[in-house]
C-alpha atoms as a PDB file:
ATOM      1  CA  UNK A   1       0.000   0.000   0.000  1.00  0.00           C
ATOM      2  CA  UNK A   2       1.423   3.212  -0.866  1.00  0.00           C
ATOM      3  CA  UNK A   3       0.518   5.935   1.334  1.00  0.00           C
ATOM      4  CA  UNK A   4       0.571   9.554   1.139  1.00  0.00           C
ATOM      5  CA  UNK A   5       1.250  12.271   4.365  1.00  0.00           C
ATOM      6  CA  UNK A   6       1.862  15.745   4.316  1.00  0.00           C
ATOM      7  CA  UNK A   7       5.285  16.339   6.815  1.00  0.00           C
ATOM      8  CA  UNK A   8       6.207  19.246   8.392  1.00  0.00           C
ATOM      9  CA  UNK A   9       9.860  19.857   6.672  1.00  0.00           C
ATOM     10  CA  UNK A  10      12.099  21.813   9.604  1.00  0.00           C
ATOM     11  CA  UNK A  11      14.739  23.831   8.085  1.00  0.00           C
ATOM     12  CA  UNK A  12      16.756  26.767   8.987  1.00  0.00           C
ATOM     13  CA  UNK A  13      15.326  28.900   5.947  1.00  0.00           C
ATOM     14  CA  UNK A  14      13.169  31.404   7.489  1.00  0.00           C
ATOM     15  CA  UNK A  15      11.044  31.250   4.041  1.00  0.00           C
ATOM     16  CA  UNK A  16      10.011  27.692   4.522  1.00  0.00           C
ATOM     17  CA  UNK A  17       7.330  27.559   7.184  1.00  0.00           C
ATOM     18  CA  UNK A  18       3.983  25.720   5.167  1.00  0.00           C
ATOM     19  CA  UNK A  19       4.014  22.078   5.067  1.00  0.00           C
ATOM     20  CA  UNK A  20       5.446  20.147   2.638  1.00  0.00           C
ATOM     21  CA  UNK A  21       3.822  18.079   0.628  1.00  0.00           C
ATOM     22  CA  UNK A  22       5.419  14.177   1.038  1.00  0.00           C
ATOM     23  CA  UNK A  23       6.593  12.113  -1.920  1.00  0.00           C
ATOM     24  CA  UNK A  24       5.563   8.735  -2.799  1.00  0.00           C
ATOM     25  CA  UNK A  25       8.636   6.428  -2.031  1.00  0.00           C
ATOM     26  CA  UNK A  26       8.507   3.009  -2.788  1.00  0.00           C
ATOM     27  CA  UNK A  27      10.214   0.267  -2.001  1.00  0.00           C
ATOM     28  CA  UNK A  28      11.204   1.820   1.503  1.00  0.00           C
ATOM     29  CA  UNK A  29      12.449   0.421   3.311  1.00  0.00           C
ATOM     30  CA  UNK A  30      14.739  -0.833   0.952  1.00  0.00           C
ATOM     31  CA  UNK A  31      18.364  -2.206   0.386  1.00  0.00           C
ATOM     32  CA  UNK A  32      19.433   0.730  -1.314  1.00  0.00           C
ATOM     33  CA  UNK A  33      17.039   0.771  -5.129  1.00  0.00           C
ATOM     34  CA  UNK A  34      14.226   2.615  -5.004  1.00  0.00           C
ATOM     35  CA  UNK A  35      12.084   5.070  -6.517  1.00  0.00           C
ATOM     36  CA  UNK A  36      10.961   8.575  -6.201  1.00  0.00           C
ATOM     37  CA  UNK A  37       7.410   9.252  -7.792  1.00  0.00           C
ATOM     38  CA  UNK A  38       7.151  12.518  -9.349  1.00  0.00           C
ATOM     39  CA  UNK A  39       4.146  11.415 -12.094  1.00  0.00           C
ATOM     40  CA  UNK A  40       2.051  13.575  -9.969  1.00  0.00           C
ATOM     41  CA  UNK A  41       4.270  16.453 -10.385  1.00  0.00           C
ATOM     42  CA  UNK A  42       3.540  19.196 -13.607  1.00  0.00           C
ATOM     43  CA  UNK A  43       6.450  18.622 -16.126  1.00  0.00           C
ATOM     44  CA  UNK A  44       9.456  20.990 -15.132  1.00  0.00           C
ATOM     45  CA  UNK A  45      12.543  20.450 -13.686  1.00  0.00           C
ATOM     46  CA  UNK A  46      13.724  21.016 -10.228  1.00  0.00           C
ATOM     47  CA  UNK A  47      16.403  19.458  -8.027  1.00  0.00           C
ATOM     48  CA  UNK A  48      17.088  15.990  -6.027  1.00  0.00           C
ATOM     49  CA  UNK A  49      18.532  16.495  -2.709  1.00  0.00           C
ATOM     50  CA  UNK A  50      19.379  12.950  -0.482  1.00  0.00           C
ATOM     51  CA  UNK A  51      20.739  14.236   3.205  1.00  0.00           C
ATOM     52  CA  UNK A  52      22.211  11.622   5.215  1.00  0.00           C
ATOM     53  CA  UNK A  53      21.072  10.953   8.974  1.00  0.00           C
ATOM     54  CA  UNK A  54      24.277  13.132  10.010  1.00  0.00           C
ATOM     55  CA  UNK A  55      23.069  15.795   7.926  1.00  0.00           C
ATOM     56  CA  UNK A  56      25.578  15.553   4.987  1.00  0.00           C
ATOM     57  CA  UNK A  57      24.074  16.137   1.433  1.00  0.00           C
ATOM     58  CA  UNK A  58      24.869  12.995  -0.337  1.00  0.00           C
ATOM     59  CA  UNK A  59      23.708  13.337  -3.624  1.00  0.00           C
ATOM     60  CA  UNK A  60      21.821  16.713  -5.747  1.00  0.00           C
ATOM     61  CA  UNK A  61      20.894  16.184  -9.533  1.00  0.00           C
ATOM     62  CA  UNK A  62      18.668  17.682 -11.683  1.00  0.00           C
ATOM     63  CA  UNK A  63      16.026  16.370 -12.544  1.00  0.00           C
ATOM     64  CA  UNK A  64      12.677  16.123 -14.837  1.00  0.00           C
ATOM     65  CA  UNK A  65      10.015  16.049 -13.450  1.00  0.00           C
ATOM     66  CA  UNK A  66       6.302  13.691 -14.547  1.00  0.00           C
ATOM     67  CA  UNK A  67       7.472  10.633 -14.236  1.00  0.00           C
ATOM     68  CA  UNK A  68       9.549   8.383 -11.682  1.00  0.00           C
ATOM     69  CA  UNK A  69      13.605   8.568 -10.894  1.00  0.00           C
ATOM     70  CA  UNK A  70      15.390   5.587 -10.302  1.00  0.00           C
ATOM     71  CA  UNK A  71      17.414   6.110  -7.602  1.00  0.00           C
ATOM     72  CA  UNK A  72      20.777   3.770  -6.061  1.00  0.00           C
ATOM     73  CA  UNK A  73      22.187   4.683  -2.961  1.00  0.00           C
ATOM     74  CA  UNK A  74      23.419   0.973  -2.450  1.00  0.00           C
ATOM     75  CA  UNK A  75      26.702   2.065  -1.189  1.00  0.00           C
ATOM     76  CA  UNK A  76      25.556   3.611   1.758  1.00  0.00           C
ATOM     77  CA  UNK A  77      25.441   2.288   5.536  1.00  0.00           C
ATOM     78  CA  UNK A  78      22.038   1.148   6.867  1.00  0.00           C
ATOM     79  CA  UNK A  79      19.973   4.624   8.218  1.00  0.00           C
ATOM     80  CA  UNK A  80      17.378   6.793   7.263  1.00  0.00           C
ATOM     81  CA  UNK A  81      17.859   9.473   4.165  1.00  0.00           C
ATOM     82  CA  UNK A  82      15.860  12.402   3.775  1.00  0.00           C
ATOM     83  CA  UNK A  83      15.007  13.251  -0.016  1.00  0.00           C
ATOM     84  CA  UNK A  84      14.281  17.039  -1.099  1.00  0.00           C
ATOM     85  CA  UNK A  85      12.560  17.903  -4.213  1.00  0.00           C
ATOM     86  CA  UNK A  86      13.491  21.921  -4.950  1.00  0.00           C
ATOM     87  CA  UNK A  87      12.736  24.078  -7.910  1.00  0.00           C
ATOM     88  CA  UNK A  88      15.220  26.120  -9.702  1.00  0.00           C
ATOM     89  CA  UNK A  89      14.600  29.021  -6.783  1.00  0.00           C
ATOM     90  CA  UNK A  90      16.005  26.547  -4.071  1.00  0.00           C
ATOM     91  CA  UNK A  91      12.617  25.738  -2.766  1.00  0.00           C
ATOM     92  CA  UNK A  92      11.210  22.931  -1.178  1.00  0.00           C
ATOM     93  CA  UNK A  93       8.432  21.646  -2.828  1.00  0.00           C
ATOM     94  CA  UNK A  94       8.252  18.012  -1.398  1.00  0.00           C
ATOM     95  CA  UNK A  95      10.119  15.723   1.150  1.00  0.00           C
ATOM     96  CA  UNK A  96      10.616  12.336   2.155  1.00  0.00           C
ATOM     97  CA  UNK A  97      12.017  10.085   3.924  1.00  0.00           C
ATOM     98  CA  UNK A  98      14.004   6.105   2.681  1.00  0.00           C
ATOM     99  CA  UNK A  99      15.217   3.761   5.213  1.00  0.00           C
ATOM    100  CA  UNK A 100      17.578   1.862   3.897  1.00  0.00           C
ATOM    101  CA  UNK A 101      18.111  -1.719   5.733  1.00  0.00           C
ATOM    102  CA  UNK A 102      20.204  -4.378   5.315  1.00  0.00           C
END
Protein backbone atom coordinates (compact mmCIF):
# COMPACT_ATOMS: atom_id res chain seq x y z
CA UNK A 1 0.00 0.00 0.00
CA UNK A 2 1.42 3.21 -0.87
CA UNK A 3 0.52 5.93 1.33
CA UNK A 4 0.57 9.55 1.14
CA UNK A 5 1.25 12.27 4.36
CA UNK A 6 1.86 15.75 4.32
CA UNK A 7 5.28 16.34 6.81
CA UNK A 8 6.21 19.25 8.39
CA UNK A 9 9.86 19.86 6.67
CA UNK A 10 12.10 21.81 9.60
CA UNK A 11 14.74 23.83 8.08
CA UNK A 12 16.76 26.77 8.99
CA UNK A 13 15.33 28.90 5.95
CA UNK A 14 13.17 31.40 7.49
CA UNK A 15 11.04 31.25 4.04
CA UNK A 16 10.01 27.69 4.52
CA UNK A 17 7.33 27.56 7.18
CA UNK A 18 3.98 25.72 5.17
CA UNK A 19 4.01 22.08 5.07
CA UNK A 20 5.45 20.15 2.64
CA UNK A 21 3.82 18.08 0.63
CA UNK A 22 5.42 14.18 1.04
CA UNK A 23 6.59 12.11 -1.92
CA UNK A 24 5.56 8.73 -2.80
CA UNK A 25 8.64 6.43 -2.03
CA UNK A 26 8.51 3.01 -2.79
CA UNK A 27 10.21 0.27 -2.00
CA UNK A 28 11.20 1.82 1.50
CA UNK A 29 12.45 0.42 3.31
CA UNK A 30 14.74 -0.83 0.95
CA UNK A 31 18.36 -2.21 0.39
CA UNK A 32 19.43 0.73 -1.31
CA UNK A 33 17.04 0.77 -5.13
CA UNK A 34 14.23 2.62 -5.00
CA UNK A 35 12.08 5.07 -6.52
CA UNK A 36 10.96 8.57 -6.20
CA UNK A 37 7.41 9.25 -7.79
CA UNK A 38 7.15 12.52 -9.35
CA UNK A 39 4.15 11.42 -12.09
CA UNK A 40 2.05 13.57 -9.97
CA UNK A 41 4.27 16.45 -10.38
CA UNK A 42 3.54 19.20 -13.61
CA UNK A 43 6.45 18.62 -16.13
CA UNK A 44 9.46 20.99 -15.13
CA UNK A 45 12.54 20.45 -13.69
CA UNK A 46 13.72 21.02 -10.23
CA UNK A 47 16.40 19.46 -8.03
CA UNK A 48 17.09 15.99 -6.03
CA UNK A 49 18.53 16.49 -2.71
CA UNK A 50 19.38 12.95 -0.48
CA UNK A 51 20.74 14.24 3.21
CA UNK A 52 22.21 11.62 5.21
CA UNK A 53 21.07 10.95 8.97
CA UNK A 54 24.28 13.13 10.01
CA UNK A 55 23.07 15.79 7.93
CA UNK A 56 25.58 15.55 4.99
CA UNK A 57 24.07 16.14 1.43
CA UNK A 58 24.87 13.00 -0.34
CA UNK A 59 23.71 13.34 -3.62
CA UNK A 60 21.82 16.71 -5.75
CA UNK A 61 20.89 16.18 -9.53
CA UNK A 62 18.67 17.68 -11.68
CA UNK A 63 16.03 16.37 -12.54
CA UNK A 64 12.68 16.12 -14.84
CA UNK A 65 10.01 16.05 -13.45
CA UNK A 66 6.30 13.69 -14.55
CA UNK A 67 7.47 10.63 -14.24
CA UNK A 68 9.55 8.38 -11.68
CA UNK A 69 13.60 8.57 -10.89
CA UNK A 70 15.39 5.59 -10.30
CA UNK A 71 17.41 6.11 -7.60
CA UNK A 72 20.78 3.77 -6.06
CA UNK A 73 22.19 4.68 -2.96
CA UNK A 74 23.42 0.97 -2.45
CA UNK A 75 26.70 2.07 -1.19
CA UNK A 76 25.56 3.61 1.76
CA UNK A 77 25.44 2.29 5.54
CA UNK A 78 22.04 1.15 6.87
CA UNK A 79 19.97 4.62 8.22
CA UNK A 80 17.38 6.79 7.26
CA UNK A 81 17.86 9.47 4.16
CA UNK A 82 15.86 12.40 3.78
CA UNK A 83 15.01 13.25 -0.02
CA UNK A 84 14.28 17.04 -1.10
CA UNK A 85 12.56 17.90 -4.21
CA UNK A 86 13.49 21.92 -4.95
CA UNK A 87 12.74 24.08 -7.91
CA UNK A 88 15.22 26.12 -9.70
CA UNK A 89 14.60 29.02 -6.78
CA UNK A 90 16.00 26.55 -4.07
CA UNK A 91 12.62 25.74 -2.77
CA UNK A 92 11.21 22.93 -1.18
CA UNK A 93 8.43 21.65 -2.83
CA UNK A 94 8.25 18.01 -1.40
CA UNK A 95 10.12 15.72 1.15
CA UNK A 96 10.62 12.34 2.15
CA UNK A 97 12.02 10.08 3.92
CA UNK A 98 14.00 6.11 2.68
CA UNK A 99 15.22 3.76 5.21
CA UNK A 100 17.58 1.86 3.90
CA UNK A 101 18.11 -1.72 5.73
CA UNK A 102 20.20 -4.38 5.31
Amino acid sequence: TIETHVLQFVSTDPGITTPVPALIIFPNPNAGLFSIDLNHVPSGQGVLEMIDMYGRKIRQETIQFGHSVPCDVSMLPSGAIAVLIRDNAGRVLYSGRVIIQR
